[in-house]
Structure formats: C-alpha cells, structure tokens
PDB file of N, CA and C in Angstrom:
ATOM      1  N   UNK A   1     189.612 -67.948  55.738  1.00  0.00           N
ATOM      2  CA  UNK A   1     188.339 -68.539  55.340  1.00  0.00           C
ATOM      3  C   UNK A   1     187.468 -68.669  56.584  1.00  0.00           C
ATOM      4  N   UNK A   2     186.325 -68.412  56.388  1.00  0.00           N
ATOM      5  CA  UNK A   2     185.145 -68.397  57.580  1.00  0.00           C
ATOM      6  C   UNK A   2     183.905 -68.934  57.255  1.00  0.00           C
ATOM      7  N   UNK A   3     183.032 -69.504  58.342  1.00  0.00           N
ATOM      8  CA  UNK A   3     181.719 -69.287  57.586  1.00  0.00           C
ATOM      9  C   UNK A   3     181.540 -70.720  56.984  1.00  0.00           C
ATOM     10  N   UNK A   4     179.939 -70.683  56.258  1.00  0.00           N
ATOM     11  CA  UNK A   4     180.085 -71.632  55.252  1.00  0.00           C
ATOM     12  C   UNK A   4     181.137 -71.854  54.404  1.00  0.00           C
ATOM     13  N   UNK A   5     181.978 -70.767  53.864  1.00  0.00           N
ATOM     14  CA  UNK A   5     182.613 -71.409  53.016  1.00  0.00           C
ATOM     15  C   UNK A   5     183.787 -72.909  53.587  1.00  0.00           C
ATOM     16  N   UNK A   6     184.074 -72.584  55.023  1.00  0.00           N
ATOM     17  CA  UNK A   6     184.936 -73.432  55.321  1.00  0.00           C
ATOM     18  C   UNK A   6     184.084 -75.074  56.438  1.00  0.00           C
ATOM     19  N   UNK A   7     182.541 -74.692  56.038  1.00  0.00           N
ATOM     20  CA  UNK A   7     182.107 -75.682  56.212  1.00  0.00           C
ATOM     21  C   UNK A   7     181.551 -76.793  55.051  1.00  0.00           C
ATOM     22  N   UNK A   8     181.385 -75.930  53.244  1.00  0.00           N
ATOM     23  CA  UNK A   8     181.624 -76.676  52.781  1.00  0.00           C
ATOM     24  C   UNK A   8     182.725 -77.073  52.233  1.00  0.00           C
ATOM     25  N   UNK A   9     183.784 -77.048  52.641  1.00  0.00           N
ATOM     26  CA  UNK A   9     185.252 -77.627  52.496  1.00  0.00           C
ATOM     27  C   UNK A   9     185.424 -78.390  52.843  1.00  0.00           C
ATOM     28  N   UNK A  10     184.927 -78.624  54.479  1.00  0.00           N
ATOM     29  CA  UNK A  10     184.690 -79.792  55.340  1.00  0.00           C
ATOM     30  C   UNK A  10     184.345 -80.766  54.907  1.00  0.00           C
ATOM     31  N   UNK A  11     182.883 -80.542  54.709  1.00  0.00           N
ATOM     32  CA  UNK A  11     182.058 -81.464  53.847  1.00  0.00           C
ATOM     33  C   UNK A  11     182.877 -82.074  52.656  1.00  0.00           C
ATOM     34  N   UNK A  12     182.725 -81.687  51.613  1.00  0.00           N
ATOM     35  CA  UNK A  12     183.380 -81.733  50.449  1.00  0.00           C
ATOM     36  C   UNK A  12     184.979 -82.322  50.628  1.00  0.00           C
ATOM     37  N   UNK A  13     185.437 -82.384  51.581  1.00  0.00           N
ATOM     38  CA  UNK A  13     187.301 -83.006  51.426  1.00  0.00           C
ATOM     39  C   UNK A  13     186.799 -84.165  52.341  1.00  0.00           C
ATOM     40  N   UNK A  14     185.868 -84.384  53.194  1.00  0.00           N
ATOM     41  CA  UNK A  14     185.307 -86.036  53.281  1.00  0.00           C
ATOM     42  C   UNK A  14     184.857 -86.776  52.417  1.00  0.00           C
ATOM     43  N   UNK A  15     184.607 -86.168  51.346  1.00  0.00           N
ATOM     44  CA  UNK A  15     184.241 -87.550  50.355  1.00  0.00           C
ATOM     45  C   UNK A  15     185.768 -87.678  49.198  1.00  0.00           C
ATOM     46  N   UNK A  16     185.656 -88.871  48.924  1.00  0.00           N
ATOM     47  CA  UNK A  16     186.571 -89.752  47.971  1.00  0.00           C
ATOM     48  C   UNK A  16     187.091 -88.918  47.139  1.00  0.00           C
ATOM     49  N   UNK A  17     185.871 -88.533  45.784  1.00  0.00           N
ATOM     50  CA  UNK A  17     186.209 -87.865  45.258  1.00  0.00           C
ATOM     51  C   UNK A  17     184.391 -87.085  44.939  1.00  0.00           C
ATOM     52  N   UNK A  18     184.720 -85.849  45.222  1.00  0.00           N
ATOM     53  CA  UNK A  18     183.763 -84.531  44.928  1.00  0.00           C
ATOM     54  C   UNK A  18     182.931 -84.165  43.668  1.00  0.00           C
ATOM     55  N   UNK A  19     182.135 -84.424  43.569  1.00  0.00           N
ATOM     56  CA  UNK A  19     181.708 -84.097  42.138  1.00  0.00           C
ATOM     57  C   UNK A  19     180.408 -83.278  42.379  1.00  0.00           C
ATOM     58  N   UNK A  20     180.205 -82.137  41.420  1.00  0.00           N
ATOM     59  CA  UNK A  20     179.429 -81.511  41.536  1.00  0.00           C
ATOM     60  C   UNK A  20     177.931 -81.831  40.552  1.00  0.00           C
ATOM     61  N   UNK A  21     176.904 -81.674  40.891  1.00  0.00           N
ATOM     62  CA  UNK A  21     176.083 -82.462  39.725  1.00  0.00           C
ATOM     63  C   UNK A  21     174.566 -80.914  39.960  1.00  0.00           C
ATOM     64  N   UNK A  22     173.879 -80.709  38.791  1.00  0.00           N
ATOM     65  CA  UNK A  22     173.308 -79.564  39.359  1.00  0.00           C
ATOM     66  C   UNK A  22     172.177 -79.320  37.943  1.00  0.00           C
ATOM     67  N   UNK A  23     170.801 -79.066  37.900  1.00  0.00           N
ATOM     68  CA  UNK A  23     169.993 -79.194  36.903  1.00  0.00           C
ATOM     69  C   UNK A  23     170.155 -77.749  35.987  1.00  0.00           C
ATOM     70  N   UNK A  24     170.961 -76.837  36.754  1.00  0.00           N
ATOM     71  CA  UNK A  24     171.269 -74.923  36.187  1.00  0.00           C
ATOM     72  C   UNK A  24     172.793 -75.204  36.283  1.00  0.00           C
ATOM     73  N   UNK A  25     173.163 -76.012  36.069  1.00  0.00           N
ATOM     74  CA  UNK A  25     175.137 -76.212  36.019  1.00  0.00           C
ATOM     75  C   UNK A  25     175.489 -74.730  36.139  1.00  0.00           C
ATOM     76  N   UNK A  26     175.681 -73.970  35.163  1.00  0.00           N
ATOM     77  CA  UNK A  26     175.801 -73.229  34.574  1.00  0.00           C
ATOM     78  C   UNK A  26     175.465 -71.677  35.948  1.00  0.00           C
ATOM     79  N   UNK A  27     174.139 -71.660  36.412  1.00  0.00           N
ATOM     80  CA  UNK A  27     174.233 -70.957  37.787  1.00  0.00           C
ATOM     81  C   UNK A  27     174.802 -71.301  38.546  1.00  0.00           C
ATOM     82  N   UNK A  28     174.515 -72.522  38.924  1.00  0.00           N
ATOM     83  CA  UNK A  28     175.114 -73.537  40.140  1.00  0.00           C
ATOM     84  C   UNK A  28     176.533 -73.471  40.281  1.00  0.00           C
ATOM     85  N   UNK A  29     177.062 -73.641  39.196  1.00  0.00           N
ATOM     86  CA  UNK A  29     178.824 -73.963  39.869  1.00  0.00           C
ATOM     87  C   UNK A  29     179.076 -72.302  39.684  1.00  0.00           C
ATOM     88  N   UNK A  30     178.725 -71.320  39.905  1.00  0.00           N
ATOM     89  CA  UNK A  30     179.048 -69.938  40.337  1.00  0.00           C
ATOM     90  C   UNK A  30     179.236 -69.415  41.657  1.00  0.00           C
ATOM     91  N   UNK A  31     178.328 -70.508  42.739  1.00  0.00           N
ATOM     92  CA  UNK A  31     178.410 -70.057  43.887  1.00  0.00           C
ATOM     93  C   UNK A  31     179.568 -70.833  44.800  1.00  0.00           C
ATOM     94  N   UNK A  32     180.486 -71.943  44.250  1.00  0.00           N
ATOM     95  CA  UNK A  32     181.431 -71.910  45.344  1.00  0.00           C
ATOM     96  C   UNK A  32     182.567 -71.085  44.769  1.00  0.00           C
ATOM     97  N   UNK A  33     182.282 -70.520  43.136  1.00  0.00           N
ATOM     98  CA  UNK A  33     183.355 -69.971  43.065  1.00  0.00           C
ATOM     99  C   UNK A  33     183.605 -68.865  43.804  1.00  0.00           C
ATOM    100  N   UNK A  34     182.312 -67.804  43.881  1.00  0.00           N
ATOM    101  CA  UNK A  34     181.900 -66.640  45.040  1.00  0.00           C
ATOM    102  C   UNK A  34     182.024 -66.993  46.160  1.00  0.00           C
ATOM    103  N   UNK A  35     182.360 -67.834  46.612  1.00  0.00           N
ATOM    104  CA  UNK A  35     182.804 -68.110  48.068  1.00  0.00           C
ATOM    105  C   UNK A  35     183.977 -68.401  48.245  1.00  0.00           C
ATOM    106  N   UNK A  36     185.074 -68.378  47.063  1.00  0.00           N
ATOM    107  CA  UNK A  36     186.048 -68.572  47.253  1.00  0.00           C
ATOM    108  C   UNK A  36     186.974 -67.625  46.152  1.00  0.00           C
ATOM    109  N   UNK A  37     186.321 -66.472  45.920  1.00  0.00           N
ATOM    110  CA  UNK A  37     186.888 -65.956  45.302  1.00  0.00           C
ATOM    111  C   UNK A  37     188.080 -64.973  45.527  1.00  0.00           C
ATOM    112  N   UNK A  38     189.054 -64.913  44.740  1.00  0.00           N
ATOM    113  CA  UNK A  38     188.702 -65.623  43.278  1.00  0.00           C
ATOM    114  C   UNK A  38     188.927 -66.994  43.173  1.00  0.00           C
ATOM    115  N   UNK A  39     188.794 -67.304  42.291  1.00  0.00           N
ATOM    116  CA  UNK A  39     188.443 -68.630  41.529  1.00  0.00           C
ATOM    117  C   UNK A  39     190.181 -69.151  42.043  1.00  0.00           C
ATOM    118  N   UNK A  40     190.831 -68.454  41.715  1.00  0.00           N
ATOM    119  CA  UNK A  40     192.252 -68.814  42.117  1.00  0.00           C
ATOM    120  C   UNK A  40     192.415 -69.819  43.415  1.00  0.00           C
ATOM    121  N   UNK A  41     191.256 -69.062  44.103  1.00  0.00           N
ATOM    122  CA  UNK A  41     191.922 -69.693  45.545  1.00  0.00           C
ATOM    123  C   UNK A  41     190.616 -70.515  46.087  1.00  0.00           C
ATOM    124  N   UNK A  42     189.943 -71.477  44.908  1.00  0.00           N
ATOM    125  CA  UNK A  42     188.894 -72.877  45.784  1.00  0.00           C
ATOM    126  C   UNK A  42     190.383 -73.748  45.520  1.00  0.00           C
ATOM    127  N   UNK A  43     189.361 -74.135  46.509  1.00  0.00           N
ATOM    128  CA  UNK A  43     190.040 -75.162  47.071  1.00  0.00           C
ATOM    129  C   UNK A  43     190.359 -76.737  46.422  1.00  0.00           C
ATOM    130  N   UNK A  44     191.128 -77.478  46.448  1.00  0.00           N
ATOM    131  CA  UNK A  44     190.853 -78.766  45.482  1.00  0.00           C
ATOM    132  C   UNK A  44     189.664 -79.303  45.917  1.00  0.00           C
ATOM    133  N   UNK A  45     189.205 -79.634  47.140  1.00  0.00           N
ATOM    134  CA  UNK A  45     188.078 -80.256  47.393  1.00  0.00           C
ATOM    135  C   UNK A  45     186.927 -79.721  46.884  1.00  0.00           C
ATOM    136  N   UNK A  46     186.674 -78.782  46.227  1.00  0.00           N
ATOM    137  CA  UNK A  46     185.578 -78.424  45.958  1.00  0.00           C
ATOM    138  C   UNK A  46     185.410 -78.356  44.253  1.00  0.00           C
ATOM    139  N   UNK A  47     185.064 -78.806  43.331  1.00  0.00           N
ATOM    140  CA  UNK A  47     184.454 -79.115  42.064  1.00  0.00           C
ATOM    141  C   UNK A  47     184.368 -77.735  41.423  1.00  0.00           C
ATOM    142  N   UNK A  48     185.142 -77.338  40.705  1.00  0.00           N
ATOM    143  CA  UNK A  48     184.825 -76.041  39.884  1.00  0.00           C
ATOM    144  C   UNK A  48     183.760 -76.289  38.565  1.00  0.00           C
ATOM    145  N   UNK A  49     183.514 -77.220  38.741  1.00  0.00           N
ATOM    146  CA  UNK A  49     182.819 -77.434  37.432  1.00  0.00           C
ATOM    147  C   UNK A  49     181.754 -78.583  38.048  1.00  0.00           C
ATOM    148  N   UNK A  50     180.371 -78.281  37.316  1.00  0.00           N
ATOM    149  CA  UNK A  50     178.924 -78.808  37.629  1.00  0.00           C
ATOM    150  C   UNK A  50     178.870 -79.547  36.436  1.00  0.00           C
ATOM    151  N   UNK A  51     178.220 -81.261  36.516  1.00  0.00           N
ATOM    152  CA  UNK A  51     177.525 -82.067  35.551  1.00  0.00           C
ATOM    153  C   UNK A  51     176.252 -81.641  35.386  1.00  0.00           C
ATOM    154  N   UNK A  52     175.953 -81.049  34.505  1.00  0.00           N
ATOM    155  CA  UNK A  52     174.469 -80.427  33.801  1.00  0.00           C
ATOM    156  C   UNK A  52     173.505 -81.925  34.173  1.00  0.00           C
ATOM    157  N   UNK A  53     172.754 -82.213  34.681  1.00  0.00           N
ATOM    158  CA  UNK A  53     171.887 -83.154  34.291  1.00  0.00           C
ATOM    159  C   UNK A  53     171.012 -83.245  33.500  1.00  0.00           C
ATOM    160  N   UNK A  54     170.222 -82.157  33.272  1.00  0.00           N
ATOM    161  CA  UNK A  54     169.358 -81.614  32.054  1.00  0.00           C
ATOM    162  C   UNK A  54     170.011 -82.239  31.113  1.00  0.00           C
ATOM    163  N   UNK A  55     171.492 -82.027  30.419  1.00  0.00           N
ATOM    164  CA  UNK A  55     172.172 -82.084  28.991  1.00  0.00           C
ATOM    165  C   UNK A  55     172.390 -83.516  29.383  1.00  0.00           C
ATOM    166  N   UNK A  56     172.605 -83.859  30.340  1.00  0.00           N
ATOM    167  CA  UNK A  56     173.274 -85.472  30.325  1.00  0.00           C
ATOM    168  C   UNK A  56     172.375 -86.037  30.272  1.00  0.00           C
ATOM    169  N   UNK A  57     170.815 -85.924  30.308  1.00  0.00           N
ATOM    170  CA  UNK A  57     169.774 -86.814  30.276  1.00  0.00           C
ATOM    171  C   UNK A  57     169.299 -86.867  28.624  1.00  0.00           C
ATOM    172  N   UNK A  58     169.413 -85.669  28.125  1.00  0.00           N
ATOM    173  CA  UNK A  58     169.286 -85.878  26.842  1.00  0.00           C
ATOM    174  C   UNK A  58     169.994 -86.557  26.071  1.00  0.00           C
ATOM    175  N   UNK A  59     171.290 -86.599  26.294  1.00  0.00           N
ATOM    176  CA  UNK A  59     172.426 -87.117  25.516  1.00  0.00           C
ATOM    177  C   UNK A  59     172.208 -88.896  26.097  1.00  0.00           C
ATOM    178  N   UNK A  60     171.629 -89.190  27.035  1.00  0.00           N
ATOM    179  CA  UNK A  60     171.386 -90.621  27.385  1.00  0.00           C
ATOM    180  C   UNK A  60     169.728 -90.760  26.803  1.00  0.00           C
ATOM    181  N   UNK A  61     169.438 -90.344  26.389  1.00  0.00           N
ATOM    182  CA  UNK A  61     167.969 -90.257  26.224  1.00  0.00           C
ATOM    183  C   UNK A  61     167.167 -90.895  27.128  1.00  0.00           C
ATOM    184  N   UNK A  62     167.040 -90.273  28.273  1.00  0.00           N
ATOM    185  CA  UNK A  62     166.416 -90.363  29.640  1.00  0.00           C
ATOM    186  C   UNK A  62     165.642 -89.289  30.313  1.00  0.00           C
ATOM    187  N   UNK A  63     164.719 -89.499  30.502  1.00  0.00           N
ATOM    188  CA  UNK A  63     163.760 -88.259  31.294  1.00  0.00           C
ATOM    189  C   UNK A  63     163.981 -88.198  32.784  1.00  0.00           C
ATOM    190  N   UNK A  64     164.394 -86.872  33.193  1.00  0.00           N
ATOM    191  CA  UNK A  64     164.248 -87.327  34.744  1.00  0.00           C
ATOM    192  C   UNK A  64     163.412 -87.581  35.559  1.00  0.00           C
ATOM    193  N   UNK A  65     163.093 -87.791  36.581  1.00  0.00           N
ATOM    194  CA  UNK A  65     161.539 -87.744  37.768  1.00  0.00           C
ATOM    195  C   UNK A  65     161.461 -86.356  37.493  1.00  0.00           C
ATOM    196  N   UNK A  66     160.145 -85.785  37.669  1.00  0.00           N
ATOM    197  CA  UNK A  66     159.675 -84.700  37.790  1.00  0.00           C
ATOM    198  C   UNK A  66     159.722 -84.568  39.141  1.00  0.00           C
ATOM    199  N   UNK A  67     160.160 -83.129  39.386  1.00  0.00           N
ATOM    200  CA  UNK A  67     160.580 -82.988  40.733  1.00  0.00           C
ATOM    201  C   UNK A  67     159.920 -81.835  41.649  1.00  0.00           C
ATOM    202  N   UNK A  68     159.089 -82.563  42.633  1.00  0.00           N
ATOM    203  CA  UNK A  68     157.915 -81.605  43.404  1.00  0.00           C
ATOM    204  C   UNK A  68     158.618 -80.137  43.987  1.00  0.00           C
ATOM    205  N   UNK A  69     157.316 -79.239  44.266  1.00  0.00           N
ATOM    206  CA  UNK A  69     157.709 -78.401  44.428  1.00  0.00           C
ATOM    207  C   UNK A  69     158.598 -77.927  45.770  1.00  0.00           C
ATOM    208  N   UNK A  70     159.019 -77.083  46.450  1.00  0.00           N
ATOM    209  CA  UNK A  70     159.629 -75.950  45.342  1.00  0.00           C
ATOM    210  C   UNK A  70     161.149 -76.774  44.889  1.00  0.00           C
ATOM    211  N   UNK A  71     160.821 -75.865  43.900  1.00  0.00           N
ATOM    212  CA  UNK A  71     161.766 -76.668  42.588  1.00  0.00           C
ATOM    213  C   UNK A  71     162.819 -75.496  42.743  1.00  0.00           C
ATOM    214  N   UNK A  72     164.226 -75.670  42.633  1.00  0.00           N
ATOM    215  CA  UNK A  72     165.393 -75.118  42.535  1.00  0.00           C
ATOM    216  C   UNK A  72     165.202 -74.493  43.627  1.00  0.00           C
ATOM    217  N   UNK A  73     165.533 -75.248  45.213  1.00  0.00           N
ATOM    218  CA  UNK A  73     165.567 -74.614  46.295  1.00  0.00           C
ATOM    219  C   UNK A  73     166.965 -75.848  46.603  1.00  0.00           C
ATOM    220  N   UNK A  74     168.079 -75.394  47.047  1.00  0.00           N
ATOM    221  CA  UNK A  74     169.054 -76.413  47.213  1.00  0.00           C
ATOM    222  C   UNK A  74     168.921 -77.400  48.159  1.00  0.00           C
ATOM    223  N   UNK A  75     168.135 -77.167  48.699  1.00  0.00           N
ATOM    224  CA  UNK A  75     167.795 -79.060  49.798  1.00  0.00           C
ATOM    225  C   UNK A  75     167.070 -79.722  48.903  1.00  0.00           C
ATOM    226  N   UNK A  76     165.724 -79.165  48.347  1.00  0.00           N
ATOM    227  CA  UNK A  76     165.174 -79.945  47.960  1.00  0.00           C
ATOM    228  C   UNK A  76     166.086 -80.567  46.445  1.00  0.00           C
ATOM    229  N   UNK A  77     166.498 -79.741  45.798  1.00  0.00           N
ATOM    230  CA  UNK A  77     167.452 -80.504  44.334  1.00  0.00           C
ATOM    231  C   UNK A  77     168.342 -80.916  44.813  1.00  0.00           C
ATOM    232  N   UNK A  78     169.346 -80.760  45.926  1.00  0.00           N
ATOM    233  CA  UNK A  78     169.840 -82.156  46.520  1.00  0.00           C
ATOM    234  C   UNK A  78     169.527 -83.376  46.268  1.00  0.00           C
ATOM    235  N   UNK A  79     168.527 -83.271  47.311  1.00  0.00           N
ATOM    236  CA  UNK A  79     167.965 -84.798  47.447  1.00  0.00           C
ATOM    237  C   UNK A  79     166.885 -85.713  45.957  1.00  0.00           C
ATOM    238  N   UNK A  80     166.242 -84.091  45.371  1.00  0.00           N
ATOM    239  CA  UNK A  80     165.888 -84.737  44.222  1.00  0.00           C
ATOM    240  C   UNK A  80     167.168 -85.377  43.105  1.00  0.00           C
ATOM    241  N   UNK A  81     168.189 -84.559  43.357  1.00  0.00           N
ATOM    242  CA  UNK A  81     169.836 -85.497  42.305  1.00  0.00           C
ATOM    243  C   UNK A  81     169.912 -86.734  43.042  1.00  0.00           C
ATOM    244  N   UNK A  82     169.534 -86.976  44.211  1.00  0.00           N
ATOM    245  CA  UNK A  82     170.034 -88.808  44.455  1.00  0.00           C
ATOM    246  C   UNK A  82     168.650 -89.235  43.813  1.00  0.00           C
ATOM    247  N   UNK A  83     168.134 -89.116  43.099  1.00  0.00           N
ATOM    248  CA  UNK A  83     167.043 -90.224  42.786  1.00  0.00           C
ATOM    249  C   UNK A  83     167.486 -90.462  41.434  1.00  0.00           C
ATOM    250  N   UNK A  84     168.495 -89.932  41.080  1.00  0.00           N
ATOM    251  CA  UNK A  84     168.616 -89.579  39.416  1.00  0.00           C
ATOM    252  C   UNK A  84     169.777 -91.061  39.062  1.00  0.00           C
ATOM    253  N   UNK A  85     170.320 -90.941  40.334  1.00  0.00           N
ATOM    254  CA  UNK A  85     171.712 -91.913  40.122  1.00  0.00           C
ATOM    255  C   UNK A  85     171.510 -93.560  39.671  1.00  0.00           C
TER     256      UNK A  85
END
C-alpha cells in the first residue's frame, strides 16, 4: 500500500469508530473501494459503506443547509457534512 491510500488509513484507524457519511453515497463509497482494490483487501478502518444524507434527511423529514458553491468538491462537502450533525 502507498500513497493516499495509506494516508487515509491513517486518518481513518485514529478515530473511534469510522463512519462514512456522503450526499452521492452511492458514488462516494466507490472510491476507497478503488483504492483498495479489490474490495477484499480495505481495510477495517475504512467504512465500505456511505450514510446517504439526502435519503436520511427525508426519512427524518429535514432539509439540509443549502450548500455554497462548488458543490460536490470533497473539502468543501466535508466540511459542509459537519453542519448537518
């Protein structure tokens, strides 16, 4: 392993427990699998599976913040998912 992939491992096996959270779930949890593919070999620290927020806001019947541009750039939807919590 090299590279980002073994820097977000790093990341990701410092926290408690890992959870992935993502507004395109569905795109989103594709790319650590491609970094660790195959799928066989992620790692436990890393979340094979993304919480849709889109679907979980509906199912709570909650709107999220509208979230400035650019929109679906991963720093910025980062930091726009901590406002959600």
């Amino acid at each position: 392993m090299h590279g980002i992939a073994s820097e977000v491992q790093a990341l990701t096996g410092a926290l408690p427990e890992p959870e992935g959270r993502a507004y395109y779930s569905p795109c989103d949890a594709v790319l650590p699998c491609q970094l660790y593919e195959p799928m066989s070999r992620l790692p436990a620290e890393i979340p094979a599976f993304a919480q849709d927020l889109m679907r979980e806001s509906g199912r709570v019947e909650a709107s999220l913040p509208e979230q400035a541009p650019p929109v679906h750039h991963v720093l910025h939807d980062a930091r726009h998912d901590l406002l959600i919590d």
